[in-house]
N, C-alpha and C. Protein backbone atom coordinates (compact mmCIF):
# COMPACT_ATOMS: atom_id res chain seq x y z
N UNK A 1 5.18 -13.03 -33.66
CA UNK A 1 4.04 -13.79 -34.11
C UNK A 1 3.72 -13.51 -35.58
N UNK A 2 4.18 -12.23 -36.15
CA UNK A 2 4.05 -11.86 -37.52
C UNK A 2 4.30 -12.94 -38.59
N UNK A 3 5.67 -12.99 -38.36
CA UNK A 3 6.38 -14.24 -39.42
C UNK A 3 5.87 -15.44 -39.12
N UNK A 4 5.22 -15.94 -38.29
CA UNK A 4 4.60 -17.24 -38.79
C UNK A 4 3.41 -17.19 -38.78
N UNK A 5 2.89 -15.94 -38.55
CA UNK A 5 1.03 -16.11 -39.02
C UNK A 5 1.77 -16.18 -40.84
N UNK A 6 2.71 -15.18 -41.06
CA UNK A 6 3.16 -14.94 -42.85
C UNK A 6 3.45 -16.35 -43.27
N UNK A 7 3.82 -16.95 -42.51
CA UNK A 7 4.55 -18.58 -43.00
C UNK A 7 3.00 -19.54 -43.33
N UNK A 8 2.48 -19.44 -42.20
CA UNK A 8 1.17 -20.06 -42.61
C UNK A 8 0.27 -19.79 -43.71
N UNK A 9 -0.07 -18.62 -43.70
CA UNK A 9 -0.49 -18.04 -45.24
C UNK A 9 0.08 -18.04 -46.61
N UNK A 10 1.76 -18.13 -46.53
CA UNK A 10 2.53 -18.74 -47.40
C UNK A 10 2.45 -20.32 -47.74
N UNK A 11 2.17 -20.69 -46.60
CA UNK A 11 1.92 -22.93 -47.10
C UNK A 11 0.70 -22.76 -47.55
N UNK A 12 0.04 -22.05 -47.06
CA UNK A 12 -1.82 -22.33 -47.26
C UNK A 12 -1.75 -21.61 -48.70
N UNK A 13 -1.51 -20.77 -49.44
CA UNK A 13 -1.56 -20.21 -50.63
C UNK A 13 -0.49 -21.21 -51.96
N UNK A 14 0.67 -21.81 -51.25
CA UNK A 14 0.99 -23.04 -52.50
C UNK A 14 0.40 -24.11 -51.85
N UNK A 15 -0.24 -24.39 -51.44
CA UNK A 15 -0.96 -25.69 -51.39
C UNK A 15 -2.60 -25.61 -52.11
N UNK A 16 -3.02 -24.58 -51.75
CA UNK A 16 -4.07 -24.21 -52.94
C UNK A 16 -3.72 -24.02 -53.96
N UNK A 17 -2.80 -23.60 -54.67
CA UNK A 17 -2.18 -23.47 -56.02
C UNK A 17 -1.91 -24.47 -56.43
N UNK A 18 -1.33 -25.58 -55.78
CA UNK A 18 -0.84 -26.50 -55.99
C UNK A 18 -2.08 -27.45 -56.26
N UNK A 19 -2.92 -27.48 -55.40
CA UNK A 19 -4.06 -28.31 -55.68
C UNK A 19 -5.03 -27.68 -56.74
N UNK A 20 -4.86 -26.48 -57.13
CA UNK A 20 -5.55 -26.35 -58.30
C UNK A 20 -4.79 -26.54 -59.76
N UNK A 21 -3.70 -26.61 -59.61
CA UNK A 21 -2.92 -27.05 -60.98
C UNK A 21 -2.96 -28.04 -60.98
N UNK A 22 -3.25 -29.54 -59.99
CA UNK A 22 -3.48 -30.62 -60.25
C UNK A 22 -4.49 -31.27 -60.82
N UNK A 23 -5.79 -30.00 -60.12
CA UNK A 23 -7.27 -30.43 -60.69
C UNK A 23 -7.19 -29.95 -62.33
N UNK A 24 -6.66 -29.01 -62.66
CA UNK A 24 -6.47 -28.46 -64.33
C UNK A 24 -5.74 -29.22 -64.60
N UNK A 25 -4.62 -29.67 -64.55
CA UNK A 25 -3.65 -30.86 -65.17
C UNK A 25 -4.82 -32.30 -65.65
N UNK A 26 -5.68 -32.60 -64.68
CA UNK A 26 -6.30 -33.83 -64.77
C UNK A 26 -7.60 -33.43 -65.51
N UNK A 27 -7.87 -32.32 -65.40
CA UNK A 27 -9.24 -31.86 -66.61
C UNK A 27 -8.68 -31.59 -67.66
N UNK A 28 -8.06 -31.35 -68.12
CA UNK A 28 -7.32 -30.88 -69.67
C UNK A 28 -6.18 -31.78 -69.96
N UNK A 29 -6.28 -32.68 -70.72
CA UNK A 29 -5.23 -33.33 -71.56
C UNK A 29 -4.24 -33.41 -72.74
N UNK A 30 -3.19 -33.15 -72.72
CA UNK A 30 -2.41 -32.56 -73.52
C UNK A 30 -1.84 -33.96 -74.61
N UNK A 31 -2.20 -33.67 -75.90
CA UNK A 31 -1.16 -34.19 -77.31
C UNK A 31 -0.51 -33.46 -78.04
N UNK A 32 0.23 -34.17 -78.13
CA UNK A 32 1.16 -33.43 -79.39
C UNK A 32 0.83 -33.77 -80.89
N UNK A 33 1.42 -32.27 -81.32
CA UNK A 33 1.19 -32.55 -82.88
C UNK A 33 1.98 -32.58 -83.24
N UNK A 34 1.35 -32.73 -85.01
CA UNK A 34 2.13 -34.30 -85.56
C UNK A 34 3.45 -33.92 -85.74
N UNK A 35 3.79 -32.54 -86.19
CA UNK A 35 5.25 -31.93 -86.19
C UNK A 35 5.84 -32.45 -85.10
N UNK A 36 5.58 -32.26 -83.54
CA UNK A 36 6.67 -32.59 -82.06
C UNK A 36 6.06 -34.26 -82.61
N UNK A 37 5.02 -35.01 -82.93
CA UNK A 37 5.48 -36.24 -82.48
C UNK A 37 6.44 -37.18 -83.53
N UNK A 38 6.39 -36.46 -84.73
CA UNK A 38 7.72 -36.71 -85.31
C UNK A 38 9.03 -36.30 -85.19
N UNK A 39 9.17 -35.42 -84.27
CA UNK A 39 10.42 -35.41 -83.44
C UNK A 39 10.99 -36.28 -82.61
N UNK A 40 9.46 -37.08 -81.81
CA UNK A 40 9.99 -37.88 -80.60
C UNK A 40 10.47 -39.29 -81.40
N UNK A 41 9.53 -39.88 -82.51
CA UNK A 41 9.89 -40.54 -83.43
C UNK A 41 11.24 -40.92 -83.54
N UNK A 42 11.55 -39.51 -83.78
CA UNK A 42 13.29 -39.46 -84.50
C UNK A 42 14.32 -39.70 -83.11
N UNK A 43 14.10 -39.33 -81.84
CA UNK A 43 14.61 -39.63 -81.13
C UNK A 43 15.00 -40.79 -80.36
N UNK A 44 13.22 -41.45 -80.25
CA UNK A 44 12.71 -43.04 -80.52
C UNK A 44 14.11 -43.53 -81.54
N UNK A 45 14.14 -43.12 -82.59
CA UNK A 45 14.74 -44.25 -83.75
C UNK A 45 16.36 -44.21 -83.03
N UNK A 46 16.96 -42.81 -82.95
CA UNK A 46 18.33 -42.85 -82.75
C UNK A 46 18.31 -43.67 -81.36
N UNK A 47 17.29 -43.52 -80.76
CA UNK A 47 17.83 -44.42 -79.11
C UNK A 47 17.91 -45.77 -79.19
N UNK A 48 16.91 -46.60 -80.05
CA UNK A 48 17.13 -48.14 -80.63
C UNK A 48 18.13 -48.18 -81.45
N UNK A 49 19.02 -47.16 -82.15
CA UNK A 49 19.58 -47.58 -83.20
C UNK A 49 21.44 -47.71 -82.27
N UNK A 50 21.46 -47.14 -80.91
CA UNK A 50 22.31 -47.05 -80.39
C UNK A 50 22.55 -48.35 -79.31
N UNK A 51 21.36 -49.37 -79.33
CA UNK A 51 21.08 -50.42 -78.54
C UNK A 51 20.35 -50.38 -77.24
N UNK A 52 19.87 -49.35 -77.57
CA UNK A 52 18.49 -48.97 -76.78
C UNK A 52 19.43 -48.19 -75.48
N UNK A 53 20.40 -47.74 -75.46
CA UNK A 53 21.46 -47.06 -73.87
C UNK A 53 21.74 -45.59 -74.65
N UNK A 54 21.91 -44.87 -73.72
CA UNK A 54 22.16 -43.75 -73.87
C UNK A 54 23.21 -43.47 -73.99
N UNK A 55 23.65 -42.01 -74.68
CA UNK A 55 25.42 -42.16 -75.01
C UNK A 55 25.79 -41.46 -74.07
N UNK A 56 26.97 -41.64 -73.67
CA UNK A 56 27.81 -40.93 -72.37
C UNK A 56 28.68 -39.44 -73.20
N UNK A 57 29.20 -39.05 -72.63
CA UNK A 57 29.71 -37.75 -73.19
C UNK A 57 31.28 -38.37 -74.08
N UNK A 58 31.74 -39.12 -74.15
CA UNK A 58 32.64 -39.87 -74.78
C UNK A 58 32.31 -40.30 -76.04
N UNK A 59 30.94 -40.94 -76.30
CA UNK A 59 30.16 -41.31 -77.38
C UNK A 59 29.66 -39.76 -78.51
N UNK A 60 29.47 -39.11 -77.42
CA UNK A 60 28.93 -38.03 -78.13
C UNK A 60 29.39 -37.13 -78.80
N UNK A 61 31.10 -36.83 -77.77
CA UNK A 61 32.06 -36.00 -79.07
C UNK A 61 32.87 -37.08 -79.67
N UNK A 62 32.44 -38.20 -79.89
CA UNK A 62 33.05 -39.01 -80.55
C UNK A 62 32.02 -38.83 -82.21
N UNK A 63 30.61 -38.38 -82.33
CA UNK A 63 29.65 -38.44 -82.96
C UNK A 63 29.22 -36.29 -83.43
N UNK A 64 30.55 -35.87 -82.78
CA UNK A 64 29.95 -34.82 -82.74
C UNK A 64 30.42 -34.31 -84.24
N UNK A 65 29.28 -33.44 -84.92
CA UNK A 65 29.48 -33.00 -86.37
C UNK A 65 29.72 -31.19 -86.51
N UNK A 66 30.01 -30.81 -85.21
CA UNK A 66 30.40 -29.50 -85.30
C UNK A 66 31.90 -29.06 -84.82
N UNK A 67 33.05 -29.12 -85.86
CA UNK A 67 34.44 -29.62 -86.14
C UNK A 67 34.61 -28.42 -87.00
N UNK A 68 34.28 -27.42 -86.54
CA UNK A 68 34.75 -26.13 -87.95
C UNK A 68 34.37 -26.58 -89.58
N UNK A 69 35.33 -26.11 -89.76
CA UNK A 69 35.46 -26.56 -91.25
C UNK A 69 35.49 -27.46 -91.56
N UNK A 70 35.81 -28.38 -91.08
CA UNK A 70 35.97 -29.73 -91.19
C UNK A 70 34.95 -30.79 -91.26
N UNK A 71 33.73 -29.91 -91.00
CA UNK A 71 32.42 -30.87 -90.87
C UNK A 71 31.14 -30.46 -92.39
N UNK A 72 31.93 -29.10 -92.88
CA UNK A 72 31.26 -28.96 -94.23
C UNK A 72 31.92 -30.21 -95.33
């Protein structure tokens, strides 16, 4: 009977956790500054500039600029 009185007190303790990181998630609202949102910017630009699709791993060491010496 030990291990599942422990099991029950284990759901009941992340489900209160859980419901209190939801209530703090929804009282406190998070932005970014202006440094990260000119990052997303830049990521924004390269993803339209590729036709709005993401590159596959073929595209990418096709684009890749770390080639030894060869990339100074």
């Amino acid at each position: 009977m030990t291990p599942l009185i422990a099991f029950v007190v284990f759901v009941a303790v992340a489900l209160l956790g859980w419901g209190f990181i939801e209530l703090r998630n929804r009282s406190f609202h998070f932005t970014h500054s202006k440094e990260e949102q000119h990052g997303w910017d830049e990521i924004n630009e390269a993803y339209e500039e590729n036709g709005k699709k993401e590159l596959n791993l073929h595209d990418l060491l096709q684009r890749n600029s770390t080639k030894g010496y060869k990339a100074i």
